[in-house]
Protein backbone atom coordinates (compact mmCIF):
# COMPACT_ATOMS: atom_id res chain seq x y z
CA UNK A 1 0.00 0.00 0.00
CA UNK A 2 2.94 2.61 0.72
CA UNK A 3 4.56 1.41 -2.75
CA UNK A 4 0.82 2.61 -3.90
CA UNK A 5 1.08 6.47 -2.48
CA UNK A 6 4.79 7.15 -3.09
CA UNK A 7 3.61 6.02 -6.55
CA UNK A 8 0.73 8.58 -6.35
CA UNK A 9 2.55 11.04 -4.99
CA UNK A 10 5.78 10.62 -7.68
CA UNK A 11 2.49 10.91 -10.67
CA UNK A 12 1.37 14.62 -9.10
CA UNK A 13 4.96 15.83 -8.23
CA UNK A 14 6.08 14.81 -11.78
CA UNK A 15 3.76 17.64 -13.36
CA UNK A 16 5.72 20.33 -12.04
CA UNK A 17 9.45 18.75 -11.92
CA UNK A 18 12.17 21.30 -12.60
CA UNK A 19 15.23 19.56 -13.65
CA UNK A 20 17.79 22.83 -12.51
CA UNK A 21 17.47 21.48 -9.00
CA UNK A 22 18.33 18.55 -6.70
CA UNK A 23 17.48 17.18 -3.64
CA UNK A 24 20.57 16.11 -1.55
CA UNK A 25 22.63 12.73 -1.62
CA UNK A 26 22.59 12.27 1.42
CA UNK A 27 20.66 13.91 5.13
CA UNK A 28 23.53 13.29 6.96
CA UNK A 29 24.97 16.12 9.19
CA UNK A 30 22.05 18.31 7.36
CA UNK A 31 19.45 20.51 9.51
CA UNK A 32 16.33 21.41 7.51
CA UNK A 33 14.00 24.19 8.58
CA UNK A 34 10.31 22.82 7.87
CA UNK A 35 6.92 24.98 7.54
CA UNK A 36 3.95 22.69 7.75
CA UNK A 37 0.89 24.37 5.67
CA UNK A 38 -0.82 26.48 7.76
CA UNK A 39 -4.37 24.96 6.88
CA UNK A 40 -5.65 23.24 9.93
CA UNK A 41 -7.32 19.72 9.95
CA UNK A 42 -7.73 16.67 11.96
CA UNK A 43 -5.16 15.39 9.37
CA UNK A 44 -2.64 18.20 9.99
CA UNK A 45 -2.98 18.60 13.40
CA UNK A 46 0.54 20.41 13.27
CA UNK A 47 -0.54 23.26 11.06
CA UNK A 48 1.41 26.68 11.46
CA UNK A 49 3.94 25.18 12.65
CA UNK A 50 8.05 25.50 12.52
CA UNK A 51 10.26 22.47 12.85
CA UNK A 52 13.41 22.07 13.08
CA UNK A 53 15.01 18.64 11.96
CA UNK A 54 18.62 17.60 12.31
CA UNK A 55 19.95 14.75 10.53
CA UNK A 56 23.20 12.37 11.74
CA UNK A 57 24.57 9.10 12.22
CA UNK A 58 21.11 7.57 10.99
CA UNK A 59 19.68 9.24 13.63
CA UNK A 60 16.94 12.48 13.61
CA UNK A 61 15.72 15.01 16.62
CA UNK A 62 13.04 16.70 15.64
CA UNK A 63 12.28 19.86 17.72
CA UNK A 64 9.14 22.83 17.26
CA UNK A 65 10.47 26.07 17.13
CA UNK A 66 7.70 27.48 17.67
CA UNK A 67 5.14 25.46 19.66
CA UNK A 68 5.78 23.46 22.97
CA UNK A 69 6.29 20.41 21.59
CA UNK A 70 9.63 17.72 21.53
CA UNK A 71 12.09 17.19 21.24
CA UNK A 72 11.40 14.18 19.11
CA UNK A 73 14.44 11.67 18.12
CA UNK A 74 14.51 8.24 15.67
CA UNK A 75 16.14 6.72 13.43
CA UNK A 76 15.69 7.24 9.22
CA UNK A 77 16.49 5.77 6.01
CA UNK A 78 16.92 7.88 3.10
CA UNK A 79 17.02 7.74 -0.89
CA UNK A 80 17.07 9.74 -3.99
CA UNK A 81 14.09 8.81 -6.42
CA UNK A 82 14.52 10.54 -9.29
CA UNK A 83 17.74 12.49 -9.38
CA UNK A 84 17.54 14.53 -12.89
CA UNK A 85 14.17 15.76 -11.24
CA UNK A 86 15.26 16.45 -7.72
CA UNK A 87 13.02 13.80 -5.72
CA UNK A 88 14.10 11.67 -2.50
CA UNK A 89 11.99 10.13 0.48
CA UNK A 90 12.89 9.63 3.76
CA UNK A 91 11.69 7.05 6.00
CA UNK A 92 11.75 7.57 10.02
CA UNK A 93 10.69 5.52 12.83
CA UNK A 94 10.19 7.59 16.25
CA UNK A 95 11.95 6.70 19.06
CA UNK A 96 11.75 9.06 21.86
CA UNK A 97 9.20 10.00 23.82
CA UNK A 98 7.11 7.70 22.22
CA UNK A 99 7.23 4.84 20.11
CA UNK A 100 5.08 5.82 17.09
CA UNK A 101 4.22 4.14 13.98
CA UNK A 102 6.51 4.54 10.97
CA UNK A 103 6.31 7.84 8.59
CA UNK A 104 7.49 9.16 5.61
CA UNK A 105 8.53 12.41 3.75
CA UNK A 106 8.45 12.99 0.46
CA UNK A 107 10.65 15.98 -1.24
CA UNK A 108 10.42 17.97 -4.20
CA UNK A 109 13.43 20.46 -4.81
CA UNK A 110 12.50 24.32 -6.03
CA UNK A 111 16.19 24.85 -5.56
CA UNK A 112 18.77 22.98 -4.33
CA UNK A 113 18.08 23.89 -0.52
CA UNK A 114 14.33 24.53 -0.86
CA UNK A 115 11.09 22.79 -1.67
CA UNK A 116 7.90 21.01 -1.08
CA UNK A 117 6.86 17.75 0.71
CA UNK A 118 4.62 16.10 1.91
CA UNK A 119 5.05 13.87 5.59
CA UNK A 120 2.70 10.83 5.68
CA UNK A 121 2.15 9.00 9.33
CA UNK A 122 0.52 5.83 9.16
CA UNK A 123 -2.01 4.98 12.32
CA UNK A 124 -0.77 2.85 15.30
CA UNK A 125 0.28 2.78 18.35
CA UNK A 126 0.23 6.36 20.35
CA UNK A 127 -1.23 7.54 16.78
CA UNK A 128 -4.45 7.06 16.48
CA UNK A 129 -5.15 8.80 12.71
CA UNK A 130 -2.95 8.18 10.04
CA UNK A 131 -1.96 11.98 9.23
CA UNK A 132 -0.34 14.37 6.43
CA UNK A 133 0.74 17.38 6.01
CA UNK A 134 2.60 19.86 3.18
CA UNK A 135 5.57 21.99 3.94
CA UNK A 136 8.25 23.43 2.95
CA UNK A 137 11.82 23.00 3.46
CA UNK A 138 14.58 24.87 3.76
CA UNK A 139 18.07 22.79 3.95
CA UNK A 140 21.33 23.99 5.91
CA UNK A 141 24.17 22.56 6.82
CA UNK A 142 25.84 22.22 10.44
């Protein structure tokens, strides 16, 4: 079923692909600056909000800049799609302060250090909706 929606989601980001961009080989040692669409809904529960997510030794911590929330840490997998058209998706697994179900983000380059994705949670245990949500990224180094 996930093969399904990355599938999906590769169809609708592949009518706006701009090939002078690309999303990076690798996360490691990367912090990206995320702004989840500001539309609220049960499925984007985190709307408006500013995240901050820094990437090393397979590892994430995820912390809200601007809400009381985190910090969140896990471990992640990561892999470029579709180089020539700057597309990757990462795979994370929470670890800290909750177990939660497995999720995924999808990325779309604009430029090479900003773009669009979209963050899919599946339902299960201390998540009781599967969830989505757009944002934006911005990436930096540290």
């Amino acid at each position: 079923m996930l093969k399904k929606h990355i599938t999906m989601l590769l169809m609708t980001f592949s009518g706006f692909t701009f090939a002078n961009c690309s999303v990076p080989d690798t996360l490691e040692n990367m912090t990206f600056i995320n702004v989840v669409d500001p539309t609220y809904s049960a499925l984007n529960s985190n709307a408006g909000a500013i995240v901050k997510v820094t990437y090393s030794n397979k590892k994430y911590m995820t912390e809200f800049l601007n809400r009381e929330l985190g910090p969140f840490n896990g471990s992640y997998t990561y892999k470029v799609l579709d180089k020539d058209n700057g597309i990757g998706i990462y795979f994370g697994d929470e670890q800290f302060p909750l177990t939660k179900p497995s999720h995924s983000v999808l990325f779309k380059c604009l430029t090479n250090t900003y773009g669009m994705a979209i963050f899919t949670q599946i339902s299960g245990v201390n998540e009781p909706i599967g969830r989505q949500n757009m944002l934006t990224y911005t990436v930096t180094v540290h």
